[in-house]
Protein backbone atom coordinates (compact mmCIF):
# COMPACT_ATOMS: atom_id res chain seq x y z
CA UNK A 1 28.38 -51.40 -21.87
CA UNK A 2 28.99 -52.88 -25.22
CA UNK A 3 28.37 -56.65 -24.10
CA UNK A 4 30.03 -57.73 -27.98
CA UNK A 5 32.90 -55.78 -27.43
CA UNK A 6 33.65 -57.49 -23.80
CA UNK A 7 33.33 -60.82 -24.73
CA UNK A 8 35.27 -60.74 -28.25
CA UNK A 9 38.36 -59.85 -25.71
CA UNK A 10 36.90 -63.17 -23.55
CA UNK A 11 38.78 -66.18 -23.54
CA UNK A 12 35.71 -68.93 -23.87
CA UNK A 13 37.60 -71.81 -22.81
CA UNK A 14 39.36 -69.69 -19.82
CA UNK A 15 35.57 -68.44 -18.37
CA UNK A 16 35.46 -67.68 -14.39
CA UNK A 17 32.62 -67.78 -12.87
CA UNK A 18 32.00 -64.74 -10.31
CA UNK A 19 29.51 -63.24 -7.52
CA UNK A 20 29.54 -60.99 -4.48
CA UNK A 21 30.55 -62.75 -1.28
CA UNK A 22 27.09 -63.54 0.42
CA UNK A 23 23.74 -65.13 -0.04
CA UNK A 24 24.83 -67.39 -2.49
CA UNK A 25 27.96 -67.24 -3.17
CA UNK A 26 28.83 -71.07 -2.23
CA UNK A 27 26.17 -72.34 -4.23
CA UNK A 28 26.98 -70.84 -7.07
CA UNK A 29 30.73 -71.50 -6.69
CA UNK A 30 30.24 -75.55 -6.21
CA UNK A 31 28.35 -75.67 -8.89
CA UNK A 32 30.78 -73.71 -11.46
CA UNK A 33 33.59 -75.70 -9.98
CA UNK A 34 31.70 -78.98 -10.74
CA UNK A 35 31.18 -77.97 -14.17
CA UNK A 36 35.07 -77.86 -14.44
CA UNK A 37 34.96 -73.25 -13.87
CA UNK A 38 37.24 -70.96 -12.22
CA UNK A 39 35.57 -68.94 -9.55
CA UNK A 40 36.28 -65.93 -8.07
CA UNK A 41 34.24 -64.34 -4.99
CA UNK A 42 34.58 -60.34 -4.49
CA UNK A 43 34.51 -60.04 -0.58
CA UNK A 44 34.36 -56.96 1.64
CA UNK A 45 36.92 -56.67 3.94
CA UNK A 46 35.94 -58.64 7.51
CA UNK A 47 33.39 -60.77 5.51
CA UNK A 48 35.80 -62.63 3.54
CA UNK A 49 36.95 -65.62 6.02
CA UNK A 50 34.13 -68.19 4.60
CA UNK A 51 35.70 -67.77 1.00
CA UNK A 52 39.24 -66.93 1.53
CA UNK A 53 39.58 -69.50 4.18
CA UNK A 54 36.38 -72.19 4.90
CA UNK A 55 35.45 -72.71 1.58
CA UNK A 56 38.65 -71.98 -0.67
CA UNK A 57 40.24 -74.50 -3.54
CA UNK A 58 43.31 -75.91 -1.77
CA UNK A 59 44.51 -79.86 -1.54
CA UNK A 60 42.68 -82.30 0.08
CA UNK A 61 45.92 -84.18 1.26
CA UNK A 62 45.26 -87.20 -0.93
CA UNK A 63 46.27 -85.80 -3.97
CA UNK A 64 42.47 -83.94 -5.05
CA UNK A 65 41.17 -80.93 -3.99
CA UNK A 66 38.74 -79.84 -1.86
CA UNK A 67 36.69 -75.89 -1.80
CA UNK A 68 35.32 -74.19 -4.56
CA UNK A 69 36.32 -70.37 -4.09
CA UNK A 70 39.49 -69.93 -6.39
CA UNK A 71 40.16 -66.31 -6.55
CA UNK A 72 39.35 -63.74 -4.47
CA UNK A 73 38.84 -59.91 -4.63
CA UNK A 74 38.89 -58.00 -1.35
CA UNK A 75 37.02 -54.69 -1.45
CA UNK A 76 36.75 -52.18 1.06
CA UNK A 77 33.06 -52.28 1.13
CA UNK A 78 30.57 -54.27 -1.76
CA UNK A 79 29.55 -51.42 -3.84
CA UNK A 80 33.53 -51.19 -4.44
CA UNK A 81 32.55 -53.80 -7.41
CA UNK A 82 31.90 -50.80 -9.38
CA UNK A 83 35.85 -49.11 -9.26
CA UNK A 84 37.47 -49.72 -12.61
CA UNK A 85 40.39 -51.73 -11.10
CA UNK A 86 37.70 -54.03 -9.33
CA UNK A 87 35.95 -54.55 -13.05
CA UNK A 88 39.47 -54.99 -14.88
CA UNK A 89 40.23 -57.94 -12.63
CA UNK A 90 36.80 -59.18 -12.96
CA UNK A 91 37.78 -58.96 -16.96
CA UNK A 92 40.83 -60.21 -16.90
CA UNK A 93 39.41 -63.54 -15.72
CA UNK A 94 36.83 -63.73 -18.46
CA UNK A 95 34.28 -63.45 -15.52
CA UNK A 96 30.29 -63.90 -16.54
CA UNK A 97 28.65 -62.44 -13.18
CA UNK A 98 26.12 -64.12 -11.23
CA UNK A 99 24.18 -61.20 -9.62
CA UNK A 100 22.27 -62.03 -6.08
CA UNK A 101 20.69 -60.47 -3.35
CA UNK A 102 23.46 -59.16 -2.02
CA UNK A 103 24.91 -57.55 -5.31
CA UNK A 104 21.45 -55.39 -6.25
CA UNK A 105 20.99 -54.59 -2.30
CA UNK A 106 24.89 -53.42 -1.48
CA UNK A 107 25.11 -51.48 -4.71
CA UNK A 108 23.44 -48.58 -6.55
CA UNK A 109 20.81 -49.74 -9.22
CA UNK A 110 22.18 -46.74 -11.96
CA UNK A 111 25.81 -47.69 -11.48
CA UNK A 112 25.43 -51.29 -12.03
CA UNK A 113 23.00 -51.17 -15.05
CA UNK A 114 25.40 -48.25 -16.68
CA UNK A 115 29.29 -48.58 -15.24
CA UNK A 116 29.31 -52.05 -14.15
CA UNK A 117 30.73 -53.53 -17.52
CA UNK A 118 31.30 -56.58 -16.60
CA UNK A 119 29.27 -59.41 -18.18
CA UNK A 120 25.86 -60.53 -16.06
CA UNK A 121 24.09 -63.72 -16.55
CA UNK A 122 20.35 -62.75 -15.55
CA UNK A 123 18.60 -59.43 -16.41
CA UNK A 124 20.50 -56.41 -15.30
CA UNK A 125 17.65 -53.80 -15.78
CA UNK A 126 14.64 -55.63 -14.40
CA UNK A 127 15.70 -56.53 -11.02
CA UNK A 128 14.69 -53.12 -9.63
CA UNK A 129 11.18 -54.12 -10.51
CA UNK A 130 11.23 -56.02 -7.47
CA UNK A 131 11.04 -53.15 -5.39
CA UNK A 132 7.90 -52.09 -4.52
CA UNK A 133 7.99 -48.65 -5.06
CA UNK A 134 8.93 -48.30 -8.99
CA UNK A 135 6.42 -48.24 -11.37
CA UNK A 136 6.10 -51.62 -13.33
CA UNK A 137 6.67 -53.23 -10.20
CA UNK A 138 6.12 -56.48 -9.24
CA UNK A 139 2.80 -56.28 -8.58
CA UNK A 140 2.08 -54.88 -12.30
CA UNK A 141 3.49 -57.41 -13.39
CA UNK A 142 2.24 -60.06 -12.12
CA UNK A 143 -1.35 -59.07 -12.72
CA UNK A 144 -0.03 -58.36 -16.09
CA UNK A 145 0.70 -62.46 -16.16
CA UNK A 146 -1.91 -62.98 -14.81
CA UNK A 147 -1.44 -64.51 -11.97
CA UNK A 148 -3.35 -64.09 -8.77
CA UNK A 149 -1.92 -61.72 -5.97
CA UNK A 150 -3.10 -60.82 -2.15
CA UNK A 151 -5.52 -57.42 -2.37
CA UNK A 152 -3.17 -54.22 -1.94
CA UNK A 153 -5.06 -51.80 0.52
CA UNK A 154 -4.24 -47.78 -0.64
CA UNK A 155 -5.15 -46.97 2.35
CA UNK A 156 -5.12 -48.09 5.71
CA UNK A 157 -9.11 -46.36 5.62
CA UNK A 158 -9.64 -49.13 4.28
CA UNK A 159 -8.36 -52.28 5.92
CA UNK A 160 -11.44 -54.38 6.69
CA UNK A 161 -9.49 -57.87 7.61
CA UNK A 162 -6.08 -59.19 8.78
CA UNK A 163 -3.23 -57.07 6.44
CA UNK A 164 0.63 -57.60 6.55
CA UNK A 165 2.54 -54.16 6.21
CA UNK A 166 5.93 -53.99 4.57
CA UNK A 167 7.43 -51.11 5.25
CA UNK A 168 11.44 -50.45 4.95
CA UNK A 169 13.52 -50.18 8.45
CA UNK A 170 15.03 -47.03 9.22
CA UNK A 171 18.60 -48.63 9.47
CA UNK A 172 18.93 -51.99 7.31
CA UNK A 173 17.07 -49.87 4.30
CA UNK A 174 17.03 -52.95 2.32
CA UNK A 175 15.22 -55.39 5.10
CA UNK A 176 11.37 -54.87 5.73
CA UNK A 177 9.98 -54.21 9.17
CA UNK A 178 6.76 -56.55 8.84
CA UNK A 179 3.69 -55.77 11.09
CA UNK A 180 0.21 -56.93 11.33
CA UNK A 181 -2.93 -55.02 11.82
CA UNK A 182 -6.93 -55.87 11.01
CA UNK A 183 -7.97 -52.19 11.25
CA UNK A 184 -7.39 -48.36 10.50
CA UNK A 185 -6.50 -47.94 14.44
CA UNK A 186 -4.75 -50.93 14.56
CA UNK A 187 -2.69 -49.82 11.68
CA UNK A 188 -1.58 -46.40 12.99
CA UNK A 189 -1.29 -47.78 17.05
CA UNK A 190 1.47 -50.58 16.02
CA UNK A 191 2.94 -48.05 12.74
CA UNK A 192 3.65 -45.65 15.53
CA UNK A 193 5.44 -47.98 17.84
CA UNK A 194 7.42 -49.04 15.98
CA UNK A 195 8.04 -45.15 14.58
CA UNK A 196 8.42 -44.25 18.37
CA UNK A 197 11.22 -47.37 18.90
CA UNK A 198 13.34 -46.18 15.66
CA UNK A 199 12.51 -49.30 13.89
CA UNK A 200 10.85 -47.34 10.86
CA UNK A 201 10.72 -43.55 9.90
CA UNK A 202 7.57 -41.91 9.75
CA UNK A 203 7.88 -40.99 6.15
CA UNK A 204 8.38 -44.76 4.87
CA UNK A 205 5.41 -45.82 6.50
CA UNK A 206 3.63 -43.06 4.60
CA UNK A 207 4.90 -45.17 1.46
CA UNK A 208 4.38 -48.80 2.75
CA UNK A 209 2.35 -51.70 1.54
CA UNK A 210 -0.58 -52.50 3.29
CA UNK A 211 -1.36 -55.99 1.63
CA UNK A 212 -3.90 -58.33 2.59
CA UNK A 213 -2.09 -61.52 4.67
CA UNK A 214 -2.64 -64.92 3.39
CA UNK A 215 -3.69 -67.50 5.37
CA UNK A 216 -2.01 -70.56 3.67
CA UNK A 217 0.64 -72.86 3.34
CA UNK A 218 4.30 -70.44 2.63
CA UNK A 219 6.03 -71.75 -0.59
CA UNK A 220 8.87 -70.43 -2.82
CA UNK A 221 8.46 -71.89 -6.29
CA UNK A 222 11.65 -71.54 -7.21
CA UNK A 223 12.59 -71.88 -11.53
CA UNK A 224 14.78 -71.66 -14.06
CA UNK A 225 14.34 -70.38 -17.49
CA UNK A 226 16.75 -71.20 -20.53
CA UNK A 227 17.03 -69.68 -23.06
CA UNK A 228 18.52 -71.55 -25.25
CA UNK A 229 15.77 -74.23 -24.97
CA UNK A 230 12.60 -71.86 -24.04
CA UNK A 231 11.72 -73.72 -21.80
CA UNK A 232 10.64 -73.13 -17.71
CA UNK A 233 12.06 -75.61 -15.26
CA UNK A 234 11.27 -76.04 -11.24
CA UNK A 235 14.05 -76.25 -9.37
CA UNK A 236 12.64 -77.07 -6.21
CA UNK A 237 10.77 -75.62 -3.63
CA UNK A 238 11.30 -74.10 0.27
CA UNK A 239 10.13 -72.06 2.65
CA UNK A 240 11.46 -69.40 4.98
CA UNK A 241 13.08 -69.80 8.43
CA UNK A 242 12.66 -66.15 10.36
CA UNK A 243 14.28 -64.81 13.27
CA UNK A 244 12.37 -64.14 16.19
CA UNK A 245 9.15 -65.51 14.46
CA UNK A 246 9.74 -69.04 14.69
CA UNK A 247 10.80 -69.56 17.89
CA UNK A 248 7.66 -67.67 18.88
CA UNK A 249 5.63 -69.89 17.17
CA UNK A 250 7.17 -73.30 18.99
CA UNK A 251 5.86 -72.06 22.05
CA UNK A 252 2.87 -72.77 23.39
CA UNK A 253 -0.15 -70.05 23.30
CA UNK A 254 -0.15 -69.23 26.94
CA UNK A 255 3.77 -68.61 26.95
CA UNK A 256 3.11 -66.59 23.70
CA UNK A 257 0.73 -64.44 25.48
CA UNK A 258 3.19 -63.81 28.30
CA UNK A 259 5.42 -62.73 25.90
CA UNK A 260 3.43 -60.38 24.28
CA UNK A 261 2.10 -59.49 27.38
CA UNK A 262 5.64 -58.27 28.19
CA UNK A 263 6.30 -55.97 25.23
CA UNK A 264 7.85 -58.56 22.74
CA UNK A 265 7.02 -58.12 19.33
CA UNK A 266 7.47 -61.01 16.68
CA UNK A 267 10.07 -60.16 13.70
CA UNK A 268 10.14 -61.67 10.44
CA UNK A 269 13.85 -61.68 9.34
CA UNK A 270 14.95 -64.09 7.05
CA UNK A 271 17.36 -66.23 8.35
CA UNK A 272 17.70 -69.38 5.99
CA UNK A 273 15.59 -71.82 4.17
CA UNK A 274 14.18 -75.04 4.17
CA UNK A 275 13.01 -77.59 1.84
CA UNK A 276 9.36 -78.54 1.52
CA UNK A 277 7.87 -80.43 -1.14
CA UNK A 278 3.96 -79.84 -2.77
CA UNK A 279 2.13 -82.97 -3.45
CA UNK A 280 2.13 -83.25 -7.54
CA UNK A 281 -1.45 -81.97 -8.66
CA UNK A 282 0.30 -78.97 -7.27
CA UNK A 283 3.50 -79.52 -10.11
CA UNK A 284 1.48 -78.26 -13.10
CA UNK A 285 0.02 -75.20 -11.60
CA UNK A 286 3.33 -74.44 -10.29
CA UNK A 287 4.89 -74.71 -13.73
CA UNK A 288 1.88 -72.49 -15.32
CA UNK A 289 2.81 -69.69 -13.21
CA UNK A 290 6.49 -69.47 -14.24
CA UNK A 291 5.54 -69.84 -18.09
CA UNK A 292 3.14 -66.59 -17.58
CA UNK A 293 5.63 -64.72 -15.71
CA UNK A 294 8.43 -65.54 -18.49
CA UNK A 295 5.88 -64.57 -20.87
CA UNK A 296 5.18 -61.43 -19.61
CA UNK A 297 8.31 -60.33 -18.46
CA UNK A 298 9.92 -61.24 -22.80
CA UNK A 299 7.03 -58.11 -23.61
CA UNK A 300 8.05 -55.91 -20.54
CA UNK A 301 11.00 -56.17 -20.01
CA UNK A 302 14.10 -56.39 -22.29
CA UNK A 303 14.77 -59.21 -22.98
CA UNK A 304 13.00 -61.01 -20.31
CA UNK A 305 13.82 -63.24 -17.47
CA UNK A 306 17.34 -65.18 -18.24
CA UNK A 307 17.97 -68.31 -15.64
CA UNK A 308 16.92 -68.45 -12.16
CA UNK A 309 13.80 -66.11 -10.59
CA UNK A 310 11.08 -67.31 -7.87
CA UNK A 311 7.56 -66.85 -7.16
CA UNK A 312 6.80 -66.66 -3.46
CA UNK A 313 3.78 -67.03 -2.00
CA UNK A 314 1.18 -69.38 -0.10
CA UNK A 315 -1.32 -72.37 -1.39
CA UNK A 316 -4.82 -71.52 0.07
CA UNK A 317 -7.76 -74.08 0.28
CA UNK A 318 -10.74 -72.24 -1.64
CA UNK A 319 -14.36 -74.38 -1.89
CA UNK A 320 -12.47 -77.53 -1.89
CA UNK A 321 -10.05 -76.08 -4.25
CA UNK A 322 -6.01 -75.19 -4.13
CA UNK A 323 -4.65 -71.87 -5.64
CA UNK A 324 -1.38 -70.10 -5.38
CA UNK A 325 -1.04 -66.73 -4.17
CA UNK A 326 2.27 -64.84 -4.67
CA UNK A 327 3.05 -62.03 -3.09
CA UNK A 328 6.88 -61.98 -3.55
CA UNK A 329 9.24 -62.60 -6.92
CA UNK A 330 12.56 -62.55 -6.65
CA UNK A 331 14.55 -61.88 -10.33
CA UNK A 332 17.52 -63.50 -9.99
CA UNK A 333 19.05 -66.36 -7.76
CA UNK A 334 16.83 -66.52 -4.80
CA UNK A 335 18.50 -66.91 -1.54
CA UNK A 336 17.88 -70.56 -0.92
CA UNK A 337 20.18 -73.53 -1.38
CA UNK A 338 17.37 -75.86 -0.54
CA UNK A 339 16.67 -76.87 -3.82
CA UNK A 340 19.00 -79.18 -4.16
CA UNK A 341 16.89 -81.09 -1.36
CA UNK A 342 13.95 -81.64 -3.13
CA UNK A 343 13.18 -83.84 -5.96
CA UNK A 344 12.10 -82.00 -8.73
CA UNK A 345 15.44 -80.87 -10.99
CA UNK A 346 15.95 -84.89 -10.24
CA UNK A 347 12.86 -85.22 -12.48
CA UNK A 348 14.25 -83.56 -15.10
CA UNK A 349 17.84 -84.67 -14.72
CA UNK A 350 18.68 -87.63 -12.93
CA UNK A 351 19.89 -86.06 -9.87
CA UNK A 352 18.87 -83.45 -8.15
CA UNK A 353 20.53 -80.36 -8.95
CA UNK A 354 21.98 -77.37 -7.19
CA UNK A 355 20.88 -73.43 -8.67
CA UNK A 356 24.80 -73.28 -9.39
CA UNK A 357 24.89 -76.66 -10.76
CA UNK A 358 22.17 -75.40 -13.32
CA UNK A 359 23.51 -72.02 -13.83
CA UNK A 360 27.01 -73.76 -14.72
CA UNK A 361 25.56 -75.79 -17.36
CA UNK A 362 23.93 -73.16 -19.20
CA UNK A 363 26.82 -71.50 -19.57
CA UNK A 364 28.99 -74.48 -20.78
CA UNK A 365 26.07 -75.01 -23.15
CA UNK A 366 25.59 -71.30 -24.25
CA UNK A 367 29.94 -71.60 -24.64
CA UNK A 368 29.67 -74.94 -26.86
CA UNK A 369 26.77 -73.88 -29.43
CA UNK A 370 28.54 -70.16 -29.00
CA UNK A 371 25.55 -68.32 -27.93
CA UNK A 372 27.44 -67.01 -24.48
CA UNK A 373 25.84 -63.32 -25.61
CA UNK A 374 22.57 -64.59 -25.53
CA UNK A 375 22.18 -65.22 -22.14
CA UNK A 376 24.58 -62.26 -20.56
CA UNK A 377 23.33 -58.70 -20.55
């Protein structure tokens, strides 16, 4: 895609403001709409009734409006985005994509790095380095930064303490069947359950990460980085609700064991977010770690991080001493509206702000000093 040639045919004061109907698609839409944008959501058919109908732009019966989803594009399924009829609607409303989640999971890597030619705002050729499997990958780089990371076992030979194993499901490719183990035999007695049950294949466990499981307190440091100021912001910070995992853990120990004791086995899928905030000795560390990662990722990776990415991890208690271990980045808009709900965006501007609030206001900043191309690929 010639990004030039796209936007010279752009209307700047017309820009919409699009994204794939799920994971964030409200928050982003609110916050375009605040900033005075057109949206428009591309929905797959029988998953469109929050935007086309909860959530769309329509009168408020007092003369305002109310909603924040203006147009909508029904697909027959996600990875329809692709289809040249989808893109020249996408066009046609001078729409700068915000890719999620959703967009890199529901749709080939190749074909949107090569055929989607539709504007992005974020990196389009990085976020596969989140995977675990391609070379470069998040672990590289983050070592590469510089910044600390649990120990990644090559084998399960040699697991010698308490290891988390991420390991692809055989159905929902893109979700991660977690399990636990503190052994070799533990390792292959609970793989091959969950082998036996259908829940994995044998050959992804072959290719899964055994990684060493912090014991700490879970936070997403969640940033944004402009580029047309250099300069690394926290948004907030949350944490993960997971389905069945925390109702499991409100229980007490005996009913846990009488649970377990009956076959169940906890699961770790995400199911929303919640805010938490780190006391502030914690701020500036925090802050370090995004400025290596954007640093790293401008010499990797062409041409580097561009708005929102997180660093997930844990803060462990080392001889009287906090550090921050990350064992997860996310490249793009991470999944969590929670940011809004903490305080530190408010720091920075007043209020606190929404990821779509931000995301909005680089663009109409990138549109006014006409640098839009700087901060699409």
């Amino acid at each position: 895609m010639n990004l030039k040639d796209v936007l010279k045919k752009y209307d700047k004061k017309k820009i919409t403001i699009g994204v794939l109907g799920g994971h964030s698609a409200l928050d982003v839409c609110h916050g375009a709409t605040k900033y005075g944008f057109d949206t428009v959501v591309v929905c797959q058919k029988g998953r469109e009734k929050t935007y086309e109908k909860y959530y769309r732009r329509r009168s408020d019966g007092m003369g305002g409006e109310k909603g924040s989803v203006g147009n909508i594009i029904l697909v027959d399924k996600f990875s329809d985005i692709v289809k040249p009829s989808v893109q020249n609607e996408l066009r046609a409303l001078n729409t700068v994509f915000i890719h999620n989640r959703y967009f890199w999971v529901y749709c080939d890597f190749a074909k949107i790095e090569k055929d989607f030619k539709v504007p992005i705002f974020g990196l389009r050729e990085g976020v596969k380095l989140e995977e675990r499997d391609h070379p470069n990958n998040q672990y590289v780089l983050l070592k590469k930064a510089g910044i600390r990371i649990p120990k990644i076992f090559k084998s399960a030979k040699e697991i010698d303490r308490l290891v988390i194993i991420k390991v692809n499901e055989a159905e929902r490719r893109y979700e991660r069947a977690f399990f636990f183990a503190n052994s070799e035999k533990t390792y292959k007695e609970e793989g091959a359950k969950r082998v036996k049950s259908g829940l994995i294949r044998e050959a992804d466990l072959k290719k899964a990460v055994i990684e060493e499981y912090i014991v700490g307190a879970h936070i997403n440091l969640n940033y944004f980085y402009s580029a047309l100021t250099d300069e690394v912001e926290l948004m907030g910070t949350d944490t993960r609700r997971q389905t069945n995992l925390d109702g499991f853990l409100r229980l007490t120990a005996k009913e846990q064991l009488e649970l377990i004791a009956g076959g169940f086995s906890p699961k770790m899928i995400e199911t929303g977010h919640y805010a938490v905030t780190m006391k502030e000795s914690l701020v500036e560390k925090a802050l370090a770690l995004g400025e290596k990662f954007v640093k790293t990722m401008k010499k990797e990776v062409a041409p580097g991080i561009i708005g929102p990415f997180a660093l997930q991890g844990a803060v462990v208690a080392e001889d009287g001493k906090e550090d921050f271990i990350i064992f997860d980045v996310s490249m793009r808009i991470p999944g969590s509206p929670g940011t809004k709900f903490t305080p530190y965006s408010g720091y920075l501007y007043g209020e606190s702000m929404s990821y779509g609030e931000r995301i909005a206001m680089e663009i109409e900043m990138a549109i006014e000093e006409n640098k839009l191309g700087d901060i699409l690929t």
